[in-house]
C-alpha atoms as a PDB file:
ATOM      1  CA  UNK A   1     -11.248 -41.826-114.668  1.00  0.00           C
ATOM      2  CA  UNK A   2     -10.554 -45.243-115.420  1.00  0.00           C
ATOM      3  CA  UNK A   3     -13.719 -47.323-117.207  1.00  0.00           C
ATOM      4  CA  UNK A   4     -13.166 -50.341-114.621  1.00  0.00           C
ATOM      5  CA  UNK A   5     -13.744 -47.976-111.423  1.00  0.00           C
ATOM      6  CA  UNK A   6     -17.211 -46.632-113.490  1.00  0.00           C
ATOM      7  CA  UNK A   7     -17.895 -50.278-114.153  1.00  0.00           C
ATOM      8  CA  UNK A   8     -17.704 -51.271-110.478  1.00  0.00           C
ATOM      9  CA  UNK A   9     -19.583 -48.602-109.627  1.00  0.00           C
ATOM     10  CA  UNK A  10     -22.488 -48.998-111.849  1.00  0.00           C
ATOM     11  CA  UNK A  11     -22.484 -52.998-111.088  1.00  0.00           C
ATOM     12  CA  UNK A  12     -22.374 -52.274-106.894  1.00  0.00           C
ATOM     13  CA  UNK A  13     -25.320 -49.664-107.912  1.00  0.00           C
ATOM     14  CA  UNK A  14     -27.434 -51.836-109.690  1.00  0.00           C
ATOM     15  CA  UNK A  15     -26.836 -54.930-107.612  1.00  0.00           C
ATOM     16  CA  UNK A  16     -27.932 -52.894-104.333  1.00  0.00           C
ATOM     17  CA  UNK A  17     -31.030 -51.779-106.356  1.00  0.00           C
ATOM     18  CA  UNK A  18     -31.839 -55.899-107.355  1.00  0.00           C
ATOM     19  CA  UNK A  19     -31.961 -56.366-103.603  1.00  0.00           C
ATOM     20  CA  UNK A  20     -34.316 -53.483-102.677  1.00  0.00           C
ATOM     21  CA  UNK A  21     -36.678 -54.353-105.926  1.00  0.00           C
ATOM     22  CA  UNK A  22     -36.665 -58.083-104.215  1.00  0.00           C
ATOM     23  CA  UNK A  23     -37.309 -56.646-100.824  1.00  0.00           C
ATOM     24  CA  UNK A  24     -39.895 -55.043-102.004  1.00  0.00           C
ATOM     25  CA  UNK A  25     -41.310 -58.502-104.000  1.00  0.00           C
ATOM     26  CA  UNK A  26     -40.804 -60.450-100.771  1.00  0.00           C
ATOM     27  CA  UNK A  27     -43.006 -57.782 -98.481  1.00  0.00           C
ATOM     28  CA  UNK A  28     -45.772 -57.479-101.016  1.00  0.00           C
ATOM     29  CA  UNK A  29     -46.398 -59.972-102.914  1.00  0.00           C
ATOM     30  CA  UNK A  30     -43.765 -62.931-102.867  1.00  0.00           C
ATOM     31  CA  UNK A  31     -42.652 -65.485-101.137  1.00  0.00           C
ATOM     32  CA  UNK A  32     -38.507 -65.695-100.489  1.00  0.00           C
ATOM     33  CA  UNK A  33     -38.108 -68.097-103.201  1.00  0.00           C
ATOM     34  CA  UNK A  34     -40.513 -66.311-105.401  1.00  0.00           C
ATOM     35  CA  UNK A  35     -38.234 -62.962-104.899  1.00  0.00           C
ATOM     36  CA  UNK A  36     -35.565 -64.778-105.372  1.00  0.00           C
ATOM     37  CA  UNK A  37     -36.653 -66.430-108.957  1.00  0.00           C
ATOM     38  CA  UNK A  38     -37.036 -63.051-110.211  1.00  0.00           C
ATOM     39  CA  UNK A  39     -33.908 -62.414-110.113  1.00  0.00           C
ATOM     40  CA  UNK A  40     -33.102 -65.511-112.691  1.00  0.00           C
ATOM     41  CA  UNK A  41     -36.234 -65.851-114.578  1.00  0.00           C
ATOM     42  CA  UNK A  42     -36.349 -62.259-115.905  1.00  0.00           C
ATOM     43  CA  UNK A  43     -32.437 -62.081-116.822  1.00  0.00           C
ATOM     44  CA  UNK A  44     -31.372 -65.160-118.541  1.00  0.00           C
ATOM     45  CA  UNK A  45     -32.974 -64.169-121.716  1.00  0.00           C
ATOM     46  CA  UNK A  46     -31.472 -60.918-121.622  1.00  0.00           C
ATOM     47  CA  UNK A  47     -28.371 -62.267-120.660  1.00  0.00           C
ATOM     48  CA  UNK A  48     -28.746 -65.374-123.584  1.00  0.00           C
ATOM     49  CA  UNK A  49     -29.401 -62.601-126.265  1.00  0.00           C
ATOM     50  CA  UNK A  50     -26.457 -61.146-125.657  1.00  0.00           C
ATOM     51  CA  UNK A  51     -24.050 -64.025-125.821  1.00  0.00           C
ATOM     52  CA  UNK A  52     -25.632 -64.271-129.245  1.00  0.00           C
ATOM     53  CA  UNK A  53     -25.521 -60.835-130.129  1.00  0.00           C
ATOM     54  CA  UNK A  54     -21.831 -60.976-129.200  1.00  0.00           C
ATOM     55  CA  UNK A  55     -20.363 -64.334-130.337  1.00  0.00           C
ATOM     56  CA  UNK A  56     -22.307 -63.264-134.048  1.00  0.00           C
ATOM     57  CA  UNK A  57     -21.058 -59.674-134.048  1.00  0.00           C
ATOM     58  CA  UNK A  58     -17.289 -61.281-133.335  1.00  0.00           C
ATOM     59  CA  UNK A  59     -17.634 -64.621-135.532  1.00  0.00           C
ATOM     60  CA  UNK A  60     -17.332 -66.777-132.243  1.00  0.00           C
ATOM     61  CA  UNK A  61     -18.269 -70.163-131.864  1.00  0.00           C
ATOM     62  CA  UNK A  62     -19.629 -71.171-128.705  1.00  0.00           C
ATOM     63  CA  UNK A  63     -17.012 -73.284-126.703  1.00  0.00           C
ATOM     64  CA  UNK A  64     -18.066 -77.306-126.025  1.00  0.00           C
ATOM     65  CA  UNK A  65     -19.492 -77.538-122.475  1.00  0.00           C
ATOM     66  CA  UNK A  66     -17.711 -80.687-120.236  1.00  0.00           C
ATOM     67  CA  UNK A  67     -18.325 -82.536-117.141  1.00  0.00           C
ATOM     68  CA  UNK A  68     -16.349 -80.227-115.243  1.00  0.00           C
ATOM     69  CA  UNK A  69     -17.938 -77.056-116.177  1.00  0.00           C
ATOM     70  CA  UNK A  70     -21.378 -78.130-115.451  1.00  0.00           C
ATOM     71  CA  UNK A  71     -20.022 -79.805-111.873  1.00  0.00           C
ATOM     72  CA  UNK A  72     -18.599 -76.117-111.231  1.00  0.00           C
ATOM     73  CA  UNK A  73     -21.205 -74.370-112.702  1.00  0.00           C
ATOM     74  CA  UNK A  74     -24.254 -75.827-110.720  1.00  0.00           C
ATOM     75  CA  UNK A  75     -22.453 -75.736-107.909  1.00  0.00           C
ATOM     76  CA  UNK A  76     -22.554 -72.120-107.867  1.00  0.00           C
ATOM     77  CA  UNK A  77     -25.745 -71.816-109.259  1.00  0.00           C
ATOM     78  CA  UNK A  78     -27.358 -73.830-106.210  1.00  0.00           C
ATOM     79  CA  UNK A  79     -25.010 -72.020-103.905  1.00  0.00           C
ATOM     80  CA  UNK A  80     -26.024 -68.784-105.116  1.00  0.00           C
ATOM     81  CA  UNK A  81     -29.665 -69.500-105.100  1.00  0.00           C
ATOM     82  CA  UNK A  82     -29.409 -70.325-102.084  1.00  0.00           C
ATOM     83  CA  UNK A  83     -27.723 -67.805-100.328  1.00  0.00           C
ATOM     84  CA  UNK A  84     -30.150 -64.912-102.135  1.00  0.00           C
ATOM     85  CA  UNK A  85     -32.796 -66.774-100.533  1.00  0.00           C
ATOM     86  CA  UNK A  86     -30.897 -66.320 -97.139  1.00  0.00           C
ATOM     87  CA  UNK A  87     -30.638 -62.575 -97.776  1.00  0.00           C
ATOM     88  CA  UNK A  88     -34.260 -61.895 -98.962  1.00  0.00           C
ATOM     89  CA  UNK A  89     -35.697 -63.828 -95.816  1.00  0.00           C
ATOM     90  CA  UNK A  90     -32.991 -61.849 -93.468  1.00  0.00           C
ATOM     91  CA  UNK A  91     -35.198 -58.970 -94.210  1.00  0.00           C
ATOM     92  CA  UNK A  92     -37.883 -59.812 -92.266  1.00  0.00           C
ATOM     93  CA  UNK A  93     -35.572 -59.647 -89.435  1.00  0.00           C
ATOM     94  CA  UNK A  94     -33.160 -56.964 -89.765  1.00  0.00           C
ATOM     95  CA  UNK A  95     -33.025 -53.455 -91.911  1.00  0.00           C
ATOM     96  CA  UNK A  96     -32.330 -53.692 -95.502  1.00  0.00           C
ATOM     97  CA  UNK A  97     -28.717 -51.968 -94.731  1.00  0.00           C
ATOM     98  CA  UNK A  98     -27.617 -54.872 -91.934  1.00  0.00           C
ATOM     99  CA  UNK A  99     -28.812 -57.588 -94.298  1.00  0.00           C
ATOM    100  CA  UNK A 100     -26.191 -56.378 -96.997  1.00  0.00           C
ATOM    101  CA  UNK A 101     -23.692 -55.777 -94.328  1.00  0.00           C
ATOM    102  CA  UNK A 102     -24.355 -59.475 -93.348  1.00  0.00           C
ATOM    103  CA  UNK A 103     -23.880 -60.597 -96.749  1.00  0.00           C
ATOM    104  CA  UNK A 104     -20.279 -58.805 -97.135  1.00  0.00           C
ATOM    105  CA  UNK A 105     -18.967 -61.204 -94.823  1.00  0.00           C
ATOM    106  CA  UNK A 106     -18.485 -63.040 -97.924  1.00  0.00           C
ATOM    107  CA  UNK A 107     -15.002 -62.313 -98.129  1.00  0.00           C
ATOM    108  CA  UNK A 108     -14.229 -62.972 -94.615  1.00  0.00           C
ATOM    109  CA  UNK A 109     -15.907 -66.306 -94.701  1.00  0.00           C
ATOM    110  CA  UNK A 110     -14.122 -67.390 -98.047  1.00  0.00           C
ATOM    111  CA  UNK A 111     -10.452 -66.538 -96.035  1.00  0.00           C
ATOM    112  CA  UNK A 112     -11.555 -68.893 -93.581  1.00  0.00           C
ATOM    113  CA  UNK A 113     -12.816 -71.505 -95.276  1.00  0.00           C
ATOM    114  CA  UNK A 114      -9.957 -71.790 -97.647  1.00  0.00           C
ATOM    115  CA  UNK A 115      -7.867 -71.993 -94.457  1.00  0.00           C
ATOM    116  CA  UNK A 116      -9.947 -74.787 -93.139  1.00  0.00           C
ATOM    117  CA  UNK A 117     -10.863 -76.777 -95.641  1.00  0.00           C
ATOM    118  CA  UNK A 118      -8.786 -76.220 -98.114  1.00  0.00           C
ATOM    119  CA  UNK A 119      -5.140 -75.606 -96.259  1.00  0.00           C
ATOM    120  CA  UNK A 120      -4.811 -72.414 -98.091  1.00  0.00           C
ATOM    121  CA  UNK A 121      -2.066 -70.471 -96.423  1.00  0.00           C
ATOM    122  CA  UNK A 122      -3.286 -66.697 -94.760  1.00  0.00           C
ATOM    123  CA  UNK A 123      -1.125 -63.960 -93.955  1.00  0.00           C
ATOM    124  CA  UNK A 124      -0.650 -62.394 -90.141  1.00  0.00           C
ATOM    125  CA  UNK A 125      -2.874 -59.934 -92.119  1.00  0.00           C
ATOM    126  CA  UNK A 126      -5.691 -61.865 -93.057  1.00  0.00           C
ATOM    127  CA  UNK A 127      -6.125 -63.375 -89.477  1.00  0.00           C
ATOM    128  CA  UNK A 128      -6.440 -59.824 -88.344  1.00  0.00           C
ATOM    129  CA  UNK A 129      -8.757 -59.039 -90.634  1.00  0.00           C
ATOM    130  CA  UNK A 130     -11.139 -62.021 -89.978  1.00  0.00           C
ATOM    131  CA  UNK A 131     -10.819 -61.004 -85.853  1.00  0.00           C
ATOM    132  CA  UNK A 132     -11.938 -57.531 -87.017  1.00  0.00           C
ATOM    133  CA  UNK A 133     -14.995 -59.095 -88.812  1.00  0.00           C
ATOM    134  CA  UNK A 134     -16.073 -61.208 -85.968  1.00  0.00           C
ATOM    135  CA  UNK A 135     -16.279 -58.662 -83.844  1.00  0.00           C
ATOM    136  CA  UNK A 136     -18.420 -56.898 -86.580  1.00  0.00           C
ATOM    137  CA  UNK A 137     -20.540 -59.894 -86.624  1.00  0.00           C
ATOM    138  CA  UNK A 138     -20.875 -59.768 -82.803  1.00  0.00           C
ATOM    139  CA  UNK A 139     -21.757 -56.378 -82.517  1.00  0.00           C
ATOM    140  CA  UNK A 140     -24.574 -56.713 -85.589  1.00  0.00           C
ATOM    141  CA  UNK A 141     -26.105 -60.480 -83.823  1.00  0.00           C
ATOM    142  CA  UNK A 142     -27.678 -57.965 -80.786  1.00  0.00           C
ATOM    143  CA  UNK A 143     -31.216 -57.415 -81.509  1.00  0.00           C
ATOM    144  CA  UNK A 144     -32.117 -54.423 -83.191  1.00  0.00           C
ATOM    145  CA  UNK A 145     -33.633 -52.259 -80.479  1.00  0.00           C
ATOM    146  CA  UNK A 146     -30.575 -52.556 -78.167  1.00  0.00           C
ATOM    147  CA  UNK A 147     -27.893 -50.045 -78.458  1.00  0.00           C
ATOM    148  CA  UNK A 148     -25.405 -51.005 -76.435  1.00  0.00           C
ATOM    149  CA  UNK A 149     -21.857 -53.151 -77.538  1.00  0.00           C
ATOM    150  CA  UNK A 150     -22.149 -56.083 -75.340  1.00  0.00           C
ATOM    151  CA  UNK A 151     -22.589 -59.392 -76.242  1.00  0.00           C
ATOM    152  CA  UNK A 152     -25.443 -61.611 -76.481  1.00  0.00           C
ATOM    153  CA  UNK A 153     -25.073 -65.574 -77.053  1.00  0.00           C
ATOM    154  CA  UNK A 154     -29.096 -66.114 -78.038  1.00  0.00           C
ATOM    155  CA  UNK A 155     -28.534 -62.617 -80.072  1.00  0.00           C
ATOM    156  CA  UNK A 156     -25.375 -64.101 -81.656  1.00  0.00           C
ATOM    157  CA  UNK A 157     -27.671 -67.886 -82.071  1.00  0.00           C
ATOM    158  CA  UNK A 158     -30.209 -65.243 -84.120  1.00  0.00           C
ATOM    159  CA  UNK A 159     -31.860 -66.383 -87.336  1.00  0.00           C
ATOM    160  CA  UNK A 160     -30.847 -62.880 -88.957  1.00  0.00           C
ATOM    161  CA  UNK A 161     -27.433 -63.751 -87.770  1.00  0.00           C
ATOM    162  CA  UNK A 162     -27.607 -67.622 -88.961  1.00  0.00           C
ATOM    163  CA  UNK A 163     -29.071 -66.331 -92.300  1.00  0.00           C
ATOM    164  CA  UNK A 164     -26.339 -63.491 -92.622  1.00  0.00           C
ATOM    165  CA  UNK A 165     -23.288 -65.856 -91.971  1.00  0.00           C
ATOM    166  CA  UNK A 166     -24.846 -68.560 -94.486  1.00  0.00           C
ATOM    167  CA  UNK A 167     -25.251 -65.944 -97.320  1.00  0.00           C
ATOM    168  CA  UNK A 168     -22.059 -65.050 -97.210  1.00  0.00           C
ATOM    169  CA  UNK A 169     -20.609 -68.126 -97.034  1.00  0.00           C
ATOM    170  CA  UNK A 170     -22.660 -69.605-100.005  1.00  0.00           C
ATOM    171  CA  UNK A 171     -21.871 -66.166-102.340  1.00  0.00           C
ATOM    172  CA  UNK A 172     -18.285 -67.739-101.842  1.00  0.00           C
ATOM    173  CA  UNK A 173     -18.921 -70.718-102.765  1.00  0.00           C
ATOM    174  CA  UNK A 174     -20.989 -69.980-105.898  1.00  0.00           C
ATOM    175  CA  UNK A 175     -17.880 -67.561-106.836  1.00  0.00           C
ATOM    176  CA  UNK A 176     -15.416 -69.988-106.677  1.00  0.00           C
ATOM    177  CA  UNK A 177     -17.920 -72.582-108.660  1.00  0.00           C
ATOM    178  CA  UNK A 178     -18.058 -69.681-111.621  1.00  0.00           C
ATOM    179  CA  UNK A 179     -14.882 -69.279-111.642  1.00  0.00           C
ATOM    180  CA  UNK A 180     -13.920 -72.735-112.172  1.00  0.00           C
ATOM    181  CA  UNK A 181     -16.949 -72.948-114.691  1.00  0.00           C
ATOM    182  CA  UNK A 182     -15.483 -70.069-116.373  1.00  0.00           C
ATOM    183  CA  UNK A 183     -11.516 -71.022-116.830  1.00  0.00           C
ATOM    184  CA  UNK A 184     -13.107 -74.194-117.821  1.00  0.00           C
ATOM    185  CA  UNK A 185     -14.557 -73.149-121.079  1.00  0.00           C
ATOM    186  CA  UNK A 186     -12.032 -73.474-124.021  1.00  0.00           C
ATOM    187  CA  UNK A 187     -12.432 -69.657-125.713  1.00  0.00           C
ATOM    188  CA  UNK A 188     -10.003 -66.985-125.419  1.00  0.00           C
ATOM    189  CA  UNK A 189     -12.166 -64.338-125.081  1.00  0.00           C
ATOM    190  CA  UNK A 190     -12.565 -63.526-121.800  1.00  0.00           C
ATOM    191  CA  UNK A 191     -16.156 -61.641-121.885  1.00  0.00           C
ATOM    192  CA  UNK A 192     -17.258 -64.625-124.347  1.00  0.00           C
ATOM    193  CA  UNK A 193     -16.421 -66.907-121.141  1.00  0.00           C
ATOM    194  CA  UNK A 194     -18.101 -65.131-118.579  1.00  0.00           C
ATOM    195  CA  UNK A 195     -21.199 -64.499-120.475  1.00  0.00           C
ATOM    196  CA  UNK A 196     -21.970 -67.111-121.428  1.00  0.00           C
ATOM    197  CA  UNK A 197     -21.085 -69.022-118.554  1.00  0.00           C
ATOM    198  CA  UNK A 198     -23.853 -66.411-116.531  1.00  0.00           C
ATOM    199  CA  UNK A 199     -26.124 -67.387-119.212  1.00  0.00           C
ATOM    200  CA  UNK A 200     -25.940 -71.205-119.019  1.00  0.00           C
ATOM    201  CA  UNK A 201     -25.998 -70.452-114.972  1.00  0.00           C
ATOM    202  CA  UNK A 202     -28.922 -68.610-115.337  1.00  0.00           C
ATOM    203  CA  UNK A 203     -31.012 -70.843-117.279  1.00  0.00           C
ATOM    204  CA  UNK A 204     -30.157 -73.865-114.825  1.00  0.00           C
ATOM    205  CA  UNK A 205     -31.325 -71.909-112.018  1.00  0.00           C
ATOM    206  CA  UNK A 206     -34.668 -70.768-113.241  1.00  0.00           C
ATOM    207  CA  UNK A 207     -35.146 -74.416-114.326  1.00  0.00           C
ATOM    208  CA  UNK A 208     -34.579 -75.779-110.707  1.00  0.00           C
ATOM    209  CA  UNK A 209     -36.308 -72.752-108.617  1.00  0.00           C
ATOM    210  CA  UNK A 210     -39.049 -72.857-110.772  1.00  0.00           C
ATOM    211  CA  UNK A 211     -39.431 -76.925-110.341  1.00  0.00           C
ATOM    212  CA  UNK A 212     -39.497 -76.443-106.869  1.00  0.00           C
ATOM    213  CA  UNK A 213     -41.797 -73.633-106.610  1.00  0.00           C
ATOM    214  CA  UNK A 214     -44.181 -75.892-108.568  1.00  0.00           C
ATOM    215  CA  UNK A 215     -43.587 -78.573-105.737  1.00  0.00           C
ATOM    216  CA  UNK A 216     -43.400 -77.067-102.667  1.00  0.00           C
ATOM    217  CA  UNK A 217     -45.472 -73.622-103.437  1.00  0.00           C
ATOM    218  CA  UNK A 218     -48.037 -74.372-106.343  1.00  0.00           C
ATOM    219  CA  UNK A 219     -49.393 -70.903-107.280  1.00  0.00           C
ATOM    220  CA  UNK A 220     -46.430 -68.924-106.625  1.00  0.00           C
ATOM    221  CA  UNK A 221     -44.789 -69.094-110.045  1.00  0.00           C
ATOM    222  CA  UNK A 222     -48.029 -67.587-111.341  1.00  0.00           C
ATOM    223  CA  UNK A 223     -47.887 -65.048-108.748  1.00  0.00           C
ATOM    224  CA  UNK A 224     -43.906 -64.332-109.693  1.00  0.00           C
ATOM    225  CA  UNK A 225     -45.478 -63.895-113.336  1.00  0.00           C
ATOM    226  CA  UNK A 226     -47.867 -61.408-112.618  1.00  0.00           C
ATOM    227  CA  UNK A 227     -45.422 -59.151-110.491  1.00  0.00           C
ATOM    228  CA  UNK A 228     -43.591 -58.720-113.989  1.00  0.00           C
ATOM    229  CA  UNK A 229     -43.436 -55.096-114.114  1.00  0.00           C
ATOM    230  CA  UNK A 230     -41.380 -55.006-110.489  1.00  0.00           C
ATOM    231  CA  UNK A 231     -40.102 -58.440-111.357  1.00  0.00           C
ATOM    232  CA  UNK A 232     -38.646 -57.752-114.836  1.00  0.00           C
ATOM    233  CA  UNK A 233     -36.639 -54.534-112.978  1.00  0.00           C
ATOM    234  CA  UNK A 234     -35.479 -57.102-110.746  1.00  0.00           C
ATOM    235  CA  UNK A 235     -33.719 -59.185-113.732  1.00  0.00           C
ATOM    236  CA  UNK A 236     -32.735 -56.612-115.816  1.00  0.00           C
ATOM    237  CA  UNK A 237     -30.908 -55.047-112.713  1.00  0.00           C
ATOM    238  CA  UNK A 238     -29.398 -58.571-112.230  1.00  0.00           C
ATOM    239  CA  UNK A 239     -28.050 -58.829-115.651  1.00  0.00           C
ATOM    240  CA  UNK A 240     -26.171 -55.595-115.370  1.00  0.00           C
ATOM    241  CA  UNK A 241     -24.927 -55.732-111.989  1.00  0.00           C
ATOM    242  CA  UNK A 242     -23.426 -59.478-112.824  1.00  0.00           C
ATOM    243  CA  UNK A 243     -22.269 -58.659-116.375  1.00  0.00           C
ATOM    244  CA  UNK A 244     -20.547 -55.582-114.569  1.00  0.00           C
ATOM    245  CA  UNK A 245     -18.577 -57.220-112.336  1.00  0.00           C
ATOM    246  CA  UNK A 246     -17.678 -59.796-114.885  1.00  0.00           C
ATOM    247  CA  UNK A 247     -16.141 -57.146-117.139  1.00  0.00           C
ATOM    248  CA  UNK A 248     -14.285 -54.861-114.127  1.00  0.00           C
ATOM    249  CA  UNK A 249     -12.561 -58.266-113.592  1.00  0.00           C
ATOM    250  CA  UNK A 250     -11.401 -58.360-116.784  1.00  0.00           C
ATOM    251  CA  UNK A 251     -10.060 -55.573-116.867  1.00  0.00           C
ATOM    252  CA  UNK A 252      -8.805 -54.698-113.320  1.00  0.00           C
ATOM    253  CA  UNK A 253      -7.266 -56.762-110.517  1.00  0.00           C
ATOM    254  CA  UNK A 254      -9.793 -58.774-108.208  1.00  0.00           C
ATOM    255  CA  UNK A 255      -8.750 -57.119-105.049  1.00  0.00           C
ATOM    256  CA  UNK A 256      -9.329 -53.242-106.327  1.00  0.00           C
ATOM    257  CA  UNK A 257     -12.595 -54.356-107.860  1.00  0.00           C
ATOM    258  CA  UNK A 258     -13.483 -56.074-104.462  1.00  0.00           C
ATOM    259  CA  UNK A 259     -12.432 -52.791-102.468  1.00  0.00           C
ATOM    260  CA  UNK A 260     -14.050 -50.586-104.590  1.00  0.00           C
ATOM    261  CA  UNK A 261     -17.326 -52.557-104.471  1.00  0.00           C
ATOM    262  CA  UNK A 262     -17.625 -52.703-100.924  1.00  0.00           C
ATOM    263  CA  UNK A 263     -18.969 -48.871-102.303  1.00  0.00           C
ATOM    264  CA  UNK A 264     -22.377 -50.834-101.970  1.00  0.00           C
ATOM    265  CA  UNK A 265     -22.538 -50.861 -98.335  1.00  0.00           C
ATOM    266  CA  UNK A 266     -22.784 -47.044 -98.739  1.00  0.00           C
ATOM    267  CA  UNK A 267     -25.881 -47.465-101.090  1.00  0.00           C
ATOM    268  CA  UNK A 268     -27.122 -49.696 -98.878  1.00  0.00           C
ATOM    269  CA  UNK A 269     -27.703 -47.342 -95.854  1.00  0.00           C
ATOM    270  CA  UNK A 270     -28.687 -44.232 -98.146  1.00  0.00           C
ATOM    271  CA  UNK A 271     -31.639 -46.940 -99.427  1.00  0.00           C
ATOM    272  CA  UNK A 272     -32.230 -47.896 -95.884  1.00  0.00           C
ATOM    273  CA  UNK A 273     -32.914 -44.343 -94.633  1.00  0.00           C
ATOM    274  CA  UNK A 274     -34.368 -42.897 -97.941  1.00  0.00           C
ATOM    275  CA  UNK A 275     -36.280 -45.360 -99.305  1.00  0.00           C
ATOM    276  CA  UNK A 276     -37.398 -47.639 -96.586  1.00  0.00           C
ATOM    277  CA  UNK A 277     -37.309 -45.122 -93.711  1.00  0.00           C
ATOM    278  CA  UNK A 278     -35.399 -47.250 -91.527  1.00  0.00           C
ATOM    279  CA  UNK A 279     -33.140 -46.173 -88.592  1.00  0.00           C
ATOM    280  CA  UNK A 280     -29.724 -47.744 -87.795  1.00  0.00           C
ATOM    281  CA  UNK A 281     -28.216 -47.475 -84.241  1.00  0.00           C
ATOM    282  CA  UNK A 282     -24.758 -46.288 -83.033  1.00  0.00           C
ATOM    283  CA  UNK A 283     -24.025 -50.386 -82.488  1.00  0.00           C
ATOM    284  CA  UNK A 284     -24.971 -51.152 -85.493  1.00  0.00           C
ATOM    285  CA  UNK A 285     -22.840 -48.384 -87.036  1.00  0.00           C
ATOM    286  CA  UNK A 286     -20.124 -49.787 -85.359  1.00  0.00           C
ATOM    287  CA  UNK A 287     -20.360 -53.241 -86.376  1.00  0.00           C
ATOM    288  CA  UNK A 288     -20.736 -52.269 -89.991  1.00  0.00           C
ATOM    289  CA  UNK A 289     -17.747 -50.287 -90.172  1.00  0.00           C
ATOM    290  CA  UNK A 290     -15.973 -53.697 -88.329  1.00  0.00           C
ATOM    291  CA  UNK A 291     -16.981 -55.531 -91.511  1.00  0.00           C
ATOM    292  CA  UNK A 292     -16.003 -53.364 -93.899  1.00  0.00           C
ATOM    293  CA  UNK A 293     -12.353 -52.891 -92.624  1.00  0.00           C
ATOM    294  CA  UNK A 294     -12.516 -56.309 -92.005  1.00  0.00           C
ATOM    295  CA  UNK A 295     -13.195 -56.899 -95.715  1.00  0.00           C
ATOM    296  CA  UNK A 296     -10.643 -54.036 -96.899  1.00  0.00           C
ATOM    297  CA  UNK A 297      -8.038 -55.942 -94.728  1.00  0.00           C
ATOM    298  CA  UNK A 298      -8.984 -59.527 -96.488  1.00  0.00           C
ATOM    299  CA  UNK A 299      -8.587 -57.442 -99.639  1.00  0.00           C
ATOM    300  CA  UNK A 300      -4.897 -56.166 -98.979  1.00  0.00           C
ATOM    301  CA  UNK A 301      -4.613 -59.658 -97.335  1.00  0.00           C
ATOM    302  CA  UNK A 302      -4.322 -61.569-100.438  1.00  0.00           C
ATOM    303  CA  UNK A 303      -3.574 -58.465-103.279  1.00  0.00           C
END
């Protein structure tokens, strides 16, 4: 079996596990931006250590940083810490399954935004694909205890739904912002890029969550200190799952990696039943399977 596929797999593993740890924070002892720090404040040492550990054991220096990468780089950062906040505090409405569901409308959201704002052309294909994923969306936006496929406009006007859509639309903008950050570096090794690219991310975004957790929550950066045990899990599951889909990039087209990783949605629901004894209706089955030919579509879309 080819190492990129194992790769994938272990990243979409470990990433679904980052989410249930920070469920877990936000319903015990968190708040959503506490949960969501510990996903930053735990890794970027790890992550730091590493670049070192690397660039030493292959006599790299560490390339200059410019304007442009830090433009691109916060961007994303803020973007992504923002849209894990989305995703934690969807929780509270909907099961830990639909909230990653809602969040793989990433790729559907990125199609369409590049067509809006960006005039990026999109195959007969990819406008299929982002029908199919409405639809998905619609079904999902009904509350919870209804199991029926028709449509609801205050469902659909839903904070789980606002949240969901919002995630996913700021996961692909903080993509796109690492991905410029990354290209923007001036190294030829491409793991020596994206490393230490996460790591510089990382930092920045503990820096600004934590100043405004001392601003607008004072006492919940001590609280996100004492949760270490649960909270360091929660960063070294973030390093992993971000250095893995760093590396199956490398060496594997986006669009496989992408297809393959949508694997998560599976790990998702076995959580959502095992672990958090949660029960998922025959609508909701059929909105989730919307989304993720929706997503499989936007994949072949633009292979």
């Amino acid at each position: 079996m080819p190492s990129w596929i194992l790769i994938t797999l272990g990243a979409a593993f470990a990433q679904n596990l980052r989410f249930m740890l920070q469920r877990h924070l936000k319903a015990t002892e968190l708040s959503t931006a506490g949960a969501t720090l510990s996903r930053f404040l735990f890794s970027f040492p790890l992550v730091a250590l590493l670049v070192w550990i690397y660039a030493t054991a292959r006599g790299f220096d560490l390339p200059p940083l410019t304007p442009r990468f830090w433009v691109a780089a916060l961007t994303g950062g803020v973007a992504q810490i923002t849209a894990t906040m989305c995703v934690v505090a969807l929780f509270s409405h909907r099961s830990f399954a639909i909230g990653i569901t809602f969040k793989k409308t990433e790729v559907m959201l990125t199609a369409l935004f590049g067509l809006i704002l960006l005039g990026e052309g999109i195959s007969a294909l990819g406008i299929i694909a982002i029908a199919v994923g409405f639809a998905g969306v619609v079904l999902l936006s009904a509350p919870s205890e209804t199991n029926n496929t028709s449509f609801s406009l205050r469902g659909f006007l839903s904070p789980a739904v606002g949240l969901g859509l919002l995630s996913g639309a700021l996961f692909g903008v903080s993509a796109v912002g690492y991905r410029a950050a990354s290209l923007s570096l001036a190294a030829d090794d491409v793991f020596l890029r994206a490393s230490y690219t996460l790591a510089l991310v990382t930092i920045s975004q503990t820096a600004l969550l934590s100043l405004w957790l001392i601003w607008r929550e004072p006492g919940q950066l001590t609280r996100v200190f004492r949760s270490w045990r649960v909270s360091g899990l929660v960063g070294v599951t973030s390093m992993l799952g971000s250095l893995g889909w760093f590396t199956a990039f490398t060496l594997q087209t986006a669009a496989y990696v992408k297809a393959l990783g949508q694997i998560e949605l599976v790990f998702s629901f076995l959580a959502s039943w095992i672990v958090f004894k949660e029960t998922t209706t025959r609508r909701e089955m059929c909105g989730v399977l919307l989304i993720v030919v929706s997503v499989l579509l936007i994949v072949l879309a633009f292979k």
